[in-house]
C-alpha atoms as a PDB file:
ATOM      1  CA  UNK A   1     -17.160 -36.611 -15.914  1.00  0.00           C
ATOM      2  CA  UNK A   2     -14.051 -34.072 -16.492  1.00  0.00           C
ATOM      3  CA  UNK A   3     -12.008 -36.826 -16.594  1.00  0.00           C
ATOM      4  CA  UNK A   4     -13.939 -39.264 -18.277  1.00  0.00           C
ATOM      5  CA  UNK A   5     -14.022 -36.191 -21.149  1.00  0.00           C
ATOM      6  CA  UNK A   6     -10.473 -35.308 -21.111  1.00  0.00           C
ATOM      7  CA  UNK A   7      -9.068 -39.132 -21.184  1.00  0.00           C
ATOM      8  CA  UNK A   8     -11.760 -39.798 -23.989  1.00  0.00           C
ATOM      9  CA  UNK A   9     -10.406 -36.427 -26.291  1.00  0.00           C
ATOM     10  CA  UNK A  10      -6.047 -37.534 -25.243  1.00  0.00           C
ATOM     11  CA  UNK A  11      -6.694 -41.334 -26.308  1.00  0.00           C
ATOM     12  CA  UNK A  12      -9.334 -41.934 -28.957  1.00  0.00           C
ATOM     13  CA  UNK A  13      -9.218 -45.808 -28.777  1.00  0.00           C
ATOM     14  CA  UNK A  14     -10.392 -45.330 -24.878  1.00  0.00           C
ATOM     15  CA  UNK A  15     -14.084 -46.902 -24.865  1.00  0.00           C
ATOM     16  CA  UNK A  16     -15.349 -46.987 -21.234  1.00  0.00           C
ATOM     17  CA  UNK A  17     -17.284 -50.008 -21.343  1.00  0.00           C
ATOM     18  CA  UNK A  18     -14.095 -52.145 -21.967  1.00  0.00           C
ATOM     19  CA  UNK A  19     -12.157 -50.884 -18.732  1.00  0.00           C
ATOM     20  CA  UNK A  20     -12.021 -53.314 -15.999  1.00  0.00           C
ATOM     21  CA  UNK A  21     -13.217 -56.571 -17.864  1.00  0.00           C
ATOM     22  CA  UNK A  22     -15.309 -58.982 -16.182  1.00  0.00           C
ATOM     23  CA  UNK A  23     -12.643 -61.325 -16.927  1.00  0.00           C
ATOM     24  CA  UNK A  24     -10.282 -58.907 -14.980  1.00  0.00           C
ATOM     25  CA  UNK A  25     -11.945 -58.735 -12.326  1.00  0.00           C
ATOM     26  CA  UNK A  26     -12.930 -62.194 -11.585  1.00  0.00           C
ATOM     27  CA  UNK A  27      -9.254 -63.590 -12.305  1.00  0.00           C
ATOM     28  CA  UNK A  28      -8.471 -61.298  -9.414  1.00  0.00           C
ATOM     29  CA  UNK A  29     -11.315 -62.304  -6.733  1.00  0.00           C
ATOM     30  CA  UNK A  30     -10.785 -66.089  -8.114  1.00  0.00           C
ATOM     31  CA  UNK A  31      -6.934 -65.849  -6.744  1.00  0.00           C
ATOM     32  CA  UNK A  32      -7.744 -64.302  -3.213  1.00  0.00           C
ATOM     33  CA  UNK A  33      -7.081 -66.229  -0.433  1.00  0.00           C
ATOM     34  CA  UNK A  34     -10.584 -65.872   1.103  1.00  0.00           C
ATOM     35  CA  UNK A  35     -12.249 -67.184  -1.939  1.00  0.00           C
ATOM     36  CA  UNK A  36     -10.195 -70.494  -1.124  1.00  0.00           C
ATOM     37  CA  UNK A  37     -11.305 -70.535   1.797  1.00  0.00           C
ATOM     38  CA  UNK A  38     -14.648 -70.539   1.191  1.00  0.00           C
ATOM     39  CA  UNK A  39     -14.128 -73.163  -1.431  1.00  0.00           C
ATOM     40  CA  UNK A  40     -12.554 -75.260   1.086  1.00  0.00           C
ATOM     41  CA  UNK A  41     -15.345 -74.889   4.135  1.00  0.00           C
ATOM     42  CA  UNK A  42     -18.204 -75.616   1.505  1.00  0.00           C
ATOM     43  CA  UNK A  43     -16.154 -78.890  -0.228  1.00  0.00           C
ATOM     44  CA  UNK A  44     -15.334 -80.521   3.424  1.00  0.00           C
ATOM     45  CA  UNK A  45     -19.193 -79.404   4.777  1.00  0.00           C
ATOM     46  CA  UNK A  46     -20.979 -81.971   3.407  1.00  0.00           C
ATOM     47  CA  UNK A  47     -18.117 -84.561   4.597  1.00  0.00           C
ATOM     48  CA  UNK A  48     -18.023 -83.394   7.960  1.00  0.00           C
ATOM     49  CA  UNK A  49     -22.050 -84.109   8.131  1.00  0.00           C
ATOM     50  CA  UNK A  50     -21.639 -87.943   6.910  1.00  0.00           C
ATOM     51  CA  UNK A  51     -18.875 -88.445   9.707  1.00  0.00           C
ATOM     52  CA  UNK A  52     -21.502 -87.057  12.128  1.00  0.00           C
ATOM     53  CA  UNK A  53     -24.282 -89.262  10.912  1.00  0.00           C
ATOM     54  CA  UNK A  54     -21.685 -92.310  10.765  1.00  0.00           C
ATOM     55  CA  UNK A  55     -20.579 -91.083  14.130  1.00  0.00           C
ATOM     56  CA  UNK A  56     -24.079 -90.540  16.002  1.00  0.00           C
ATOM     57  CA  UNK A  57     -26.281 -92.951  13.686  1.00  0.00           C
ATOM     58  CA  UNK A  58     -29.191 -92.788  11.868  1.00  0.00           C
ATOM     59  CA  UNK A  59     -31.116 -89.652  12.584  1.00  0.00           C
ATOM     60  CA  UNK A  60     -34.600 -91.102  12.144  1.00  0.00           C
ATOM     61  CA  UNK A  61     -34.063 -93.639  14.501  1.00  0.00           C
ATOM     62  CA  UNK A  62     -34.244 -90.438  17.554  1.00  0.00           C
ATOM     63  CA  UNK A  63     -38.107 -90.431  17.875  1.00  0.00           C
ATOM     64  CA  UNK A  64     -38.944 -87.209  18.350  1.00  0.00           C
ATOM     65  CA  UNK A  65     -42.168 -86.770  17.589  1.00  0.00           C
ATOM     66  CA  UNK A  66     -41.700 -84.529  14.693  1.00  0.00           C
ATOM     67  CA  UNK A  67     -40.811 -85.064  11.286  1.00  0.00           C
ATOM     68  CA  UNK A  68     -38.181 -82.911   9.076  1.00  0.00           C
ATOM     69  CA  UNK A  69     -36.144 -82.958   6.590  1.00  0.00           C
ATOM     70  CA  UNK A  70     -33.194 -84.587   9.054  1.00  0.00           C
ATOM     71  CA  UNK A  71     -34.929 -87.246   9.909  1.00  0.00           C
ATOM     72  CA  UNK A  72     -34.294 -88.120   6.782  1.00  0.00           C
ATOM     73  CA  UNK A  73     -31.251 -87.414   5.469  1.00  0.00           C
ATOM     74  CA  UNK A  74     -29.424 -91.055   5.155  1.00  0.00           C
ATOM     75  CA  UNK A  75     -32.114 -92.119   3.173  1.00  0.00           C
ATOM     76  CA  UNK A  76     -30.879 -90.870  -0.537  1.00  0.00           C
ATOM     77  CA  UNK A  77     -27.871 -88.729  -1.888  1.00  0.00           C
ATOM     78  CA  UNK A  78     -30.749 -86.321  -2.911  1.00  0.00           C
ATOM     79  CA  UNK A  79     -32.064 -86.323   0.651  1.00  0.00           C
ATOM     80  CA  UNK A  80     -28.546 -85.669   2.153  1.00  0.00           C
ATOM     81  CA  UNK A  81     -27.946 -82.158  -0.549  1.00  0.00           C
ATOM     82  CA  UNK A  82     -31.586 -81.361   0.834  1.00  0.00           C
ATOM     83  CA  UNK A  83     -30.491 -81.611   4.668  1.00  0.00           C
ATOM     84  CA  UNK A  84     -27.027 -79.668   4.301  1.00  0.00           C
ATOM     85  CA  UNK A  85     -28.951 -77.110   2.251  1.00  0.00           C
ATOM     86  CA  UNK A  86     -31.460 -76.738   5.270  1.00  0.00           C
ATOM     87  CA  UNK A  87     -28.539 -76.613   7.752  1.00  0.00           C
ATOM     88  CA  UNK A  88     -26.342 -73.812   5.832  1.00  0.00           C
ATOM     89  CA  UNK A  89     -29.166 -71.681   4.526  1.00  0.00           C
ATOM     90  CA  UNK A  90     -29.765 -70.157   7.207  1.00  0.00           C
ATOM     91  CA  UNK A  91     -26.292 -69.028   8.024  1.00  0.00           C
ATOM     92  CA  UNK A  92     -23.684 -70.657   6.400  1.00  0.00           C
ATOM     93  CA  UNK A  93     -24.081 -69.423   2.754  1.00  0.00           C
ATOM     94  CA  UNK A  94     -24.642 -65.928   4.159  1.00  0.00           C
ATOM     95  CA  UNK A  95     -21.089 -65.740   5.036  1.00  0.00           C
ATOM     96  CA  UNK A  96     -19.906 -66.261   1.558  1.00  0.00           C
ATOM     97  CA  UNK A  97     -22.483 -63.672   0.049  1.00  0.00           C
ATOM     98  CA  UNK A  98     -21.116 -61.419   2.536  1.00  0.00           C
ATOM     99  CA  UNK A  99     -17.848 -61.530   1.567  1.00  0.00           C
ATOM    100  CA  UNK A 100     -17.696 -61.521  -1.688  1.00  0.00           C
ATOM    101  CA  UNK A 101     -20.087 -58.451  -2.207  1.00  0.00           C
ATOM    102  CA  UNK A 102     -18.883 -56.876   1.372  1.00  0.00           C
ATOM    103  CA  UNK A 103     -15.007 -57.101   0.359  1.00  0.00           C
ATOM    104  CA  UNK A 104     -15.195 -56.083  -3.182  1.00  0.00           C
ATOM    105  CA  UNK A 105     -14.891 -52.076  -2.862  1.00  0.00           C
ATOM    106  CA  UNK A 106     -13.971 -51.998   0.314  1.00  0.00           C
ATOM    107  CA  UNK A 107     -11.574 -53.845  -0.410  1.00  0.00           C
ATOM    108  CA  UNK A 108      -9.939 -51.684  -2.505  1.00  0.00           C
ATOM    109  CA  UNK A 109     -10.141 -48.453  -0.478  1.00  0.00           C
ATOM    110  CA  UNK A 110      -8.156 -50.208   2.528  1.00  0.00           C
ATOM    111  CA  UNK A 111      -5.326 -51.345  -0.331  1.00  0.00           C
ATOM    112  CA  UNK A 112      -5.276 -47.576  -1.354  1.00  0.00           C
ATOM    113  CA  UNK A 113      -5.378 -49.132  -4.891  1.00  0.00           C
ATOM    114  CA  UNK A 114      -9.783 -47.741  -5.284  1.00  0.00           C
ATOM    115  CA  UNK A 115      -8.587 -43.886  -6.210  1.00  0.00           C
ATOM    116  CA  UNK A 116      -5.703 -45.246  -8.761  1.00  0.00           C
ATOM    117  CA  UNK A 117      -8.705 -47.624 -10.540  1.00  0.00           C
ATOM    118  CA  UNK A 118     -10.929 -44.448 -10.962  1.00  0.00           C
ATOM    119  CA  UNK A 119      -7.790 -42.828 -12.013  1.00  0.00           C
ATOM    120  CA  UNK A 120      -7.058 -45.300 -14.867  1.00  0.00           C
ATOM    121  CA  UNK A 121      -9.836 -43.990 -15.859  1.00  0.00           C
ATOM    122  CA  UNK A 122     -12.676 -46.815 -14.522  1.00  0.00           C
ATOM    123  CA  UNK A 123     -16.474 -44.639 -14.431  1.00  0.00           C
ATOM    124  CA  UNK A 124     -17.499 -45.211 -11.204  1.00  0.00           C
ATOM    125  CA  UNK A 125     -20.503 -46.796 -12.549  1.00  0.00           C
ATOM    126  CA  UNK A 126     -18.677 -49.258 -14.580  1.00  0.00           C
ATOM    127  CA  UNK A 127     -16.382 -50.363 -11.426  1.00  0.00           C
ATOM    128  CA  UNK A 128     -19.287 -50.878  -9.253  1.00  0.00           C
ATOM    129  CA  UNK A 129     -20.987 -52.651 -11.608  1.00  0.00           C
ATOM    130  CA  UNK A 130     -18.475 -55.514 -12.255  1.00  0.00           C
ATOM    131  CA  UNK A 131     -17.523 -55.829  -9.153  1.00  0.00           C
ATOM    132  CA  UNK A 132     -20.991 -56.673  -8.262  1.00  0.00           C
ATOM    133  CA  UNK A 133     -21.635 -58.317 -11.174  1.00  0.00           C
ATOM    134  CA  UNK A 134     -18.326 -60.709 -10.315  1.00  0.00           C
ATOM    135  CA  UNK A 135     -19.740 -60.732  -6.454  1.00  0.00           C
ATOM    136  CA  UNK A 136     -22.610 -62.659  -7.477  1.00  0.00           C
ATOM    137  CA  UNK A 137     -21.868 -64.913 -10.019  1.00  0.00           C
ATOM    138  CA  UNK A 138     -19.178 -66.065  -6.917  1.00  0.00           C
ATOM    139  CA  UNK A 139     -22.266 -65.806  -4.546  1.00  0.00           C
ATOM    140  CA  UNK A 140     -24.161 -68.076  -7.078  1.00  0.00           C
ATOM    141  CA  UNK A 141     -21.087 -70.464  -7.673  1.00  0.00           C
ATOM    142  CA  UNK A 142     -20.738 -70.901  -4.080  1.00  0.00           C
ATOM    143  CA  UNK A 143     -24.595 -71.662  -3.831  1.00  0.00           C
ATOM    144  CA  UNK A 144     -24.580 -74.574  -6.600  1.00  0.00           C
ATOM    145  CA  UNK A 145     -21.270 -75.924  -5.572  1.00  0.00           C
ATOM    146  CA  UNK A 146     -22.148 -77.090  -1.842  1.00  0.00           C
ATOM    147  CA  UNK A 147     -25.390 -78.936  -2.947  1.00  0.00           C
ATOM    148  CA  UNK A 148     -23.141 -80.601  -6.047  1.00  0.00           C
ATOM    149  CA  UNK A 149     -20.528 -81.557  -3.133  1.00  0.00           C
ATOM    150  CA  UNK A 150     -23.300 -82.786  -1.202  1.00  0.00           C
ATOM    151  CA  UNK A 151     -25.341 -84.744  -3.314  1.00  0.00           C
ATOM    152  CA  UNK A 152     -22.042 -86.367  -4.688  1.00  0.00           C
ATOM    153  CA  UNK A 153     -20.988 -87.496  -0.833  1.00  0.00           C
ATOM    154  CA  UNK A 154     -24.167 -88.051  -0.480  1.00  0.00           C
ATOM    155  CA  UNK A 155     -25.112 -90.354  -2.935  1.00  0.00           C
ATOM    156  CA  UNK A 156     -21.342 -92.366  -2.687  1.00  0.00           C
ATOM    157  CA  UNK A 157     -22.643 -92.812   0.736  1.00  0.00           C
ATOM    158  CA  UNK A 158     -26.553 -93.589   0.768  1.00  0.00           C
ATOM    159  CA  UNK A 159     -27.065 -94.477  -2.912  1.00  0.00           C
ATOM    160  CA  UNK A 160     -28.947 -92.802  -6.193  1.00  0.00           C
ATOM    161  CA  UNK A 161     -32.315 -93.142  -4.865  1.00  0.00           C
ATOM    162  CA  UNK A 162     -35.905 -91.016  -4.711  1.00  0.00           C
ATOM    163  CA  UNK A 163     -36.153 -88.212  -2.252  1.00  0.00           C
ATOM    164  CA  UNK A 164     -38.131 -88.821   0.372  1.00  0.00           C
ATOM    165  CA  UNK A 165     -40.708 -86.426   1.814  1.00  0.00           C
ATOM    166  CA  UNK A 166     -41.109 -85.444   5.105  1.00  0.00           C
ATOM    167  CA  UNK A 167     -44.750 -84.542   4.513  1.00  0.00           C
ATOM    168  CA  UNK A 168     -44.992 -88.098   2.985  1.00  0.00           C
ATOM    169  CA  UNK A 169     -44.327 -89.933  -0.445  1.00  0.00           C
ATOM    170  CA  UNK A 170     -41.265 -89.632  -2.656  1.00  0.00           C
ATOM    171  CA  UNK A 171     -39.986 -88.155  -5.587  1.00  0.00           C
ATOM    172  CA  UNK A 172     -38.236 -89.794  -8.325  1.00  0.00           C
ATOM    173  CA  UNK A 173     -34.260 -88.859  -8.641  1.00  0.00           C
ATOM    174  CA  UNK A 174     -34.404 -86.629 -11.605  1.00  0.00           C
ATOM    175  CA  UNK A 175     -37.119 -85.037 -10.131  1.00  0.00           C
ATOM    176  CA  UNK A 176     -35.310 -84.436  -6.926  1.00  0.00           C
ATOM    177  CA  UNK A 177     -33.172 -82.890  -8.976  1.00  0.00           C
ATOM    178  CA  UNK A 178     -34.978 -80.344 -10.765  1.00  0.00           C
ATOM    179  CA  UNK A 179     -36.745 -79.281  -7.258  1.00  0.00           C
ATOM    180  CA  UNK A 180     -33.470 -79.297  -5.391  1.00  0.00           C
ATOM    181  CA  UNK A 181     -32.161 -76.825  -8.468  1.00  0.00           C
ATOM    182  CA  UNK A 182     -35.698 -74.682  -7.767  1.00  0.00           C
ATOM    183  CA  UNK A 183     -34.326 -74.833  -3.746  1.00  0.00           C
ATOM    184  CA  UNK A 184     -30.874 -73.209  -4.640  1.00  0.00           C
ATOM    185  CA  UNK A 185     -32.542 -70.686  -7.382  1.00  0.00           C
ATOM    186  CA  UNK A 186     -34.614 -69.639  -4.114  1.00  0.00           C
ATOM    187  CA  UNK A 187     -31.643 -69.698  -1.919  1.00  0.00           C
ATOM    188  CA  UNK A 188     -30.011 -67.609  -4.184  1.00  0.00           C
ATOM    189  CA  UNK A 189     -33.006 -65.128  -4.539  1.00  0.00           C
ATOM    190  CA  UNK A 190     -33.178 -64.820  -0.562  1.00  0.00           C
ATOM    191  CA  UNK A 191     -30.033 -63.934  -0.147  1.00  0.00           C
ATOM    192  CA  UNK A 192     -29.956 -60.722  -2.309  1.00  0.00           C
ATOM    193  CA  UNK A 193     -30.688 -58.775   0.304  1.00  0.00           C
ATOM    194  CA  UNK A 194     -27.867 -59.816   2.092  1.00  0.00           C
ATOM    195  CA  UNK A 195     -25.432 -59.189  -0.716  1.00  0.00           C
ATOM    196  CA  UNK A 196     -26.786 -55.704  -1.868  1.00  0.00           C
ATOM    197  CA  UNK A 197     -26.800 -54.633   1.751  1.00  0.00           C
ATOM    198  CA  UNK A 198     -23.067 -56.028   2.275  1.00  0.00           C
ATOM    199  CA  UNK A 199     -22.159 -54.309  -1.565  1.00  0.00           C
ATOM    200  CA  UNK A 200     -23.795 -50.838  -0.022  1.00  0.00           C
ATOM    201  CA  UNK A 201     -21.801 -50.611   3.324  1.00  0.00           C
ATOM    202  CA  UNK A 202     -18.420 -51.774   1.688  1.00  0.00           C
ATOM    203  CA  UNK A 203     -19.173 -48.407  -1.061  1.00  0.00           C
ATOM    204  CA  UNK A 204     -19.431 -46.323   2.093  1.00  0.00           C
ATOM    205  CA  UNK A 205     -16.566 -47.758   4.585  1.00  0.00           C
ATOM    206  CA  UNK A 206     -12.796 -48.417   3.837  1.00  0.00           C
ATOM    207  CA  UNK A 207     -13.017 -51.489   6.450  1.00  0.00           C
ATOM    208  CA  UNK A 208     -13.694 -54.139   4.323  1.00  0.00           C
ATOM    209  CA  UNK A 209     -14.427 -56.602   7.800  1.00  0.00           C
ATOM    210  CA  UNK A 210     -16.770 -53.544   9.043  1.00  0.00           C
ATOM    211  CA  UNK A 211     -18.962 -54.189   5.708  1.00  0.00           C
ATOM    212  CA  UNK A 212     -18.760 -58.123   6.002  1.00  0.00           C
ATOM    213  CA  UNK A 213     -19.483 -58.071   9.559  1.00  0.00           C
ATOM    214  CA  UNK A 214     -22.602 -54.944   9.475  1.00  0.00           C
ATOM    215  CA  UNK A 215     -24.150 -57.460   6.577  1.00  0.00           C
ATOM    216  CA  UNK A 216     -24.098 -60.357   8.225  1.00  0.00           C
ATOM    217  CA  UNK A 217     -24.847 -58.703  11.725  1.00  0.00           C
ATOM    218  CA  UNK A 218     -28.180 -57.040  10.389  1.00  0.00           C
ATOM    219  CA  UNK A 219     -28.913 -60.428   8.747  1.00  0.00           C
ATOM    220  CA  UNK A 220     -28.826 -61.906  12.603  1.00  0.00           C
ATOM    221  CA  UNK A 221     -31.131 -58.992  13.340  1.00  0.00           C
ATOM    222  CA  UNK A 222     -33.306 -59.703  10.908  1.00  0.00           C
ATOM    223  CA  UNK A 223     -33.781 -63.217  12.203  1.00  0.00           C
ATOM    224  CA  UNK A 224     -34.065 -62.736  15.767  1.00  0.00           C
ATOM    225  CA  UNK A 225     -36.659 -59.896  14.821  1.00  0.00           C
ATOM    226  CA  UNK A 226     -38.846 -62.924  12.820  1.00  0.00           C
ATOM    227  CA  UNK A 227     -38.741 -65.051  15.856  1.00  0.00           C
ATOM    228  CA  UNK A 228     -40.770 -62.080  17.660  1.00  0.00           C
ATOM    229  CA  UNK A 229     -44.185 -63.243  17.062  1.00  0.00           C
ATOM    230  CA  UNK A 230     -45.835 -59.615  18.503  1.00  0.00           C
ATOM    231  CA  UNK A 231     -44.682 -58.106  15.602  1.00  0.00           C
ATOM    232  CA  UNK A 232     -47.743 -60.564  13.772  1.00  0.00           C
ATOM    233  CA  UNK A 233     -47.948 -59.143  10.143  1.00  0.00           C
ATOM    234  CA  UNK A 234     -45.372 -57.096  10.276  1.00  0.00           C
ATOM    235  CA  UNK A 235     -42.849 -60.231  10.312  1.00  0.00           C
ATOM    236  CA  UNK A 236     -44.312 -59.943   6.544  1.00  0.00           C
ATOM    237  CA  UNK A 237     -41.855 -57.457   5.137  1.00  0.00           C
ATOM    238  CA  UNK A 238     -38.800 -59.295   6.836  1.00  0.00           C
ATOM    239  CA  UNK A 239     -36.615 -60.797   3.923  1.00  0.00           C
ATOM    240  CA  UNK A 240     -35.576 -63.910   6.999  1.00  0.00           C
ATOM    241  CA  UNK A 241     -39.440 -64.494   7.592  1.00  0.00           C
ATOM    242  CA  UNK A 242     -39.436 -65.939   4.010  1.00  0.00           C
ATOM    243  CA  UNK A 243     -35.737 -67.766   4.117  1.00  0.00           C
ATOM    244  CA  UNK A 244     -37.307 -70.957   4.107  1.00  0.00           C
ATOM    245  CA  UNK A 245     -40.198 -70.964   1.839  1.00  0.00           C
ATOM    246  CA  UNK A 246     -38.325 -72.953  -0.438  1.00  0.00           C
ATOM    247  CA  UNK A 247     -39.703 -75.576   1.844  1.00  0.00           C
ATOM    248  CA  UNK A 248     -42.693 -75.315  -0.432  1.00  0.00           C
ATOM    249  CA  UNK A 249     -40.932 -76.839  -3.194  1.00  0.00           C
ATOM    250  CA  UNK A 250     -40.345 -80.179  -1.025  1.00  0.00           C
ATOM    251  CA  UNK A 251     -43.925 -81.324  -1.524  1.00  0.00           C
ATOM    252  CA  UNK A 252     -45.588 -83.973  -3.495  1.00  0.00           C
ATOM    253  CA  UNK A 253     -47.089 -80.861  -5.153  1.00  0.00           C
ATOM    254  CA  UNK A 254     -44.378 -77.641  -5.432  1.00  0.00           C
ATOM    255  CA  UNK A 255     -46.396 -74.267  -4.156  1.00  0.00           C
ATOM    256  CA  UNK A 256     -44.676 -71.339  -5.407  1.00  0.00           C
ATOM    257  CA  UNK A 257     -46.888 -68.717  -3.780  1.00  0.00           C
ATOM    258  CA  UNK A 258     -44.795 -68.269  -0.742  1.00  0.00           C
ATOM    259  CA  UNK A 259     -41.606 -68.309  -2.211  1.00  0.00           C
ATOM    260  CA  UNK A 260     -42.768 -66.079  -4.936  1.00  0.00           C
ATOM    261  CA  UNK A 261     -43.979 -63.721  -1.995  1.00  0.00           C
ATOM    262  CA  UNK A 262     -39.977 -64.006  -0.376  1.00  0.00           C
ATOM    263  CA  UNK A 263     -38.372 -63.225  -3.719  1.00  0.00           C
ATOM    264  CA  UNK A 264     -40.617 -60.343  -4.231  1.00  0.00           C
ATOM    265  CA  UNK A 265     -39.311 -58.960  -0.889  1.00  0.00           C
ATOM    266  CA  UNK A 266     -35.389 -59.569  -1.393  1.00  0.00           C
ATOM    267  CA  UNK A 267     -35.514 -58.564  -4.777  1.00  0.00           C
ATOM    268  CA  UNK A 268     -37.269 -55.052  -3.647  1.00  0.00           C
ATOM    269  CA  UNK A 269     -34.645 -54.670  -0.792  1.00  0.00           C
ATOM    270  CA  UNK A 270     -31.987 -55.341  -3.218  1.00  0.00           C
ATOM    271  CA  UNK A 271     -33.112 -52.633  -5.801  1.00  0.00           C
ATOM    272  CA  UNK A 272     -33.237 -50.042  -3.638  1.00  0.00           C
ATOM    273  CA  UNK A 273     -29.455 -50.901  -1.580  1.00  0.00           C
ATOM    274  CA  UNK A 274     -28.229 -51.260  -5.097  1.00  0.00           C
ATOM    275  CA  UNK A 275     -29.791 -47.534  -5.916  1.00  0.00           C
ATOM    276  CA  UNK A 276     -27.832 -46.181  -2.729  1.00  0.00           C
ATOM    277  CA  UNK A 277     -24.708 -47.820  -3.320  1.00  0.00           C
ATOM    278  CA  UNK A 278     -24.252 -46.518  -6.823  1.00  0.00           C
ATOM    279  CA  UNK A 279     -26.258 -43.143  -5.805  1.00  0.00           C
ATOM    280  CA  UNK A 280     -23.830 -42.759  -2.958  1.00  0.00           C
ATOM    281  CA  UNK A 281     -20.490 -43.678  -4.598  1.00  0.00           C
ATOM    282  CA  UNK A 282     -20.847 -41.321  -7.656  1.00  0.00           C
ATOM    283  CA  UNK A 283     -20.965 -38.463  -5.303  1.00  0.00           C
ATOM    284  CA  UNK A 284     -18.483 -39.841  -2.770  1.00  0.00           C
ATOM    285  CA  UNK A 285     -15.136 -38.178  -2.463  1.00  0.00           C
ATOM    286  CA  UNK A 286     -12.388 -41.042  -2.761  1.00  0.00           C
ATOM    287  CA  UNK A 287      -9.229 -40.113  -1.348  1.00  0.00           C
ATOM    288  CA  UNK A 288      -7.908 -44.164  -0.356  1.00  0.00           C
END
């Protein structure tokens, strides 16, 4: 606050909510090398599934005994974005969401660069806020780019056709569409925990791998926990018991009460990670 006060009485054109522009700030994540990276794994993933499928055949044709969403996956390009977003959900696009919100401060602290940006003068409030802000819409961009990949391969490969169900029936393509965009809104949802928990520990640690790697190693947690069935209810308040609720919206008629229940319980994680990050930073002593 003293030096908010005494940079805003030496320069009277300083105006707090124009340092460190969202712009800024995303020019800079947009150029890392990690952020590549990602790009690169998500563009090739959907590839690397229709060599496997060319490779190991059609995967209806196994028998099993059960039906899902694999069995299915050659049948449409809109069935083949649905498969790879049941495949990566789960892990995949928690590595990105990591990252990006894990790496941001972090980040910074191990560059010794985070003291010279408060310096400039940046409120604390205002850095942590567009970094996050940036984290996500890269979170988000890498959420809605790997089903556009996919249902781009997919349908060069299997044809523009409806999805099929694996409860039974079909939905047209454009309505594929809209439920598949409903599937990634979800996806997107679920994963907030991940990211505000990954955005806490990076406010809080100068590694920027120890806040990547504590994110996605409580995520694990989390989903070996839901796989204990003794816990009965109490699975309830677990944001990975409700990963795959968008499920629901793969129906001949979209139920919204279970993923409404999921978002309810990410979103409520998130708020209160996001309150200790930004709680925790203003009083934090930053000497990197």
């Amino acid at each position: 606050m003293t030096a908010t006060a005494t940079a805003t009485a030496a320069a009277p054109g300083y105006r707090p909510r124009r340092t460190l522009p969202l712009r800024v700030e995303a020019r800079r994540q947009l150029r890392r090398r990690r952020t590549l990276v990602i790009a690169a794994i998500l563009t090739l993933l959907p590839f690397v599934l229709v060599m496997a499928f060319a490779i190991g055949g059609d995967p209806s044709s196994r028998g099993n005994g059960r039906i899902s969403l694999m069995d299915g996956a050659t049948a449409s390009g809109g069935n083949f974005a649905a498969t790879v977003l049941f495949v990566s959900a789960g892990f995949l696009l928690v590595v990105p969401v990591a990252l990006f919100c894990g790496d941001t401060v972090a980040a910074e602290a191990s560059w010794s660069s985070l003291r010279y940006l408060l310096a400039a003068p940046v409120p604390r409030a205002r850095l942590l806020l567009s970094k996050l802000t940036v984290a996500l819409l890269f979170s988000a961009a890498a959420m809605v780019w790997l089903p556009l990949v996919a249902l781009a391969v997919g349908t060069a490969a299997y044809g523009w056709g409806p999805l099929q169900l694996p409860t039974g029936g079909a939905l047209s393509a454009g309505d594929a569409v809209l439920r598949l965009a409903v599937v990634v809104g979800y996806v997107f949802v679920s994963q907030l925990v991940t990211a505000a928990l990954a955005f806490w520990l990076s406010t809080v640690t100068d590694a920027p791998l120890g806040a990547v790697g504590g994110a996605v190693g409580l995520t694990i947690v989390g989903n070996v926990l839901d796989q204990v069935t003794a816990l009965d209810t109490w699975r309830d308040v677990l944001p990975a018991h409700w990963q795959y609720a968008w499920a629901d919206a793969l129906q001949p008629r979209m139920e919204w009460s279970g993923m409404i229940q999921g978002a309810s319980v990410s979103v409520s994680y998130a708020l209160v990670l996001g309150a200790l990050a930004f709680r925790g930073f203003a009083r934090k002593d930053v000497v990197s």
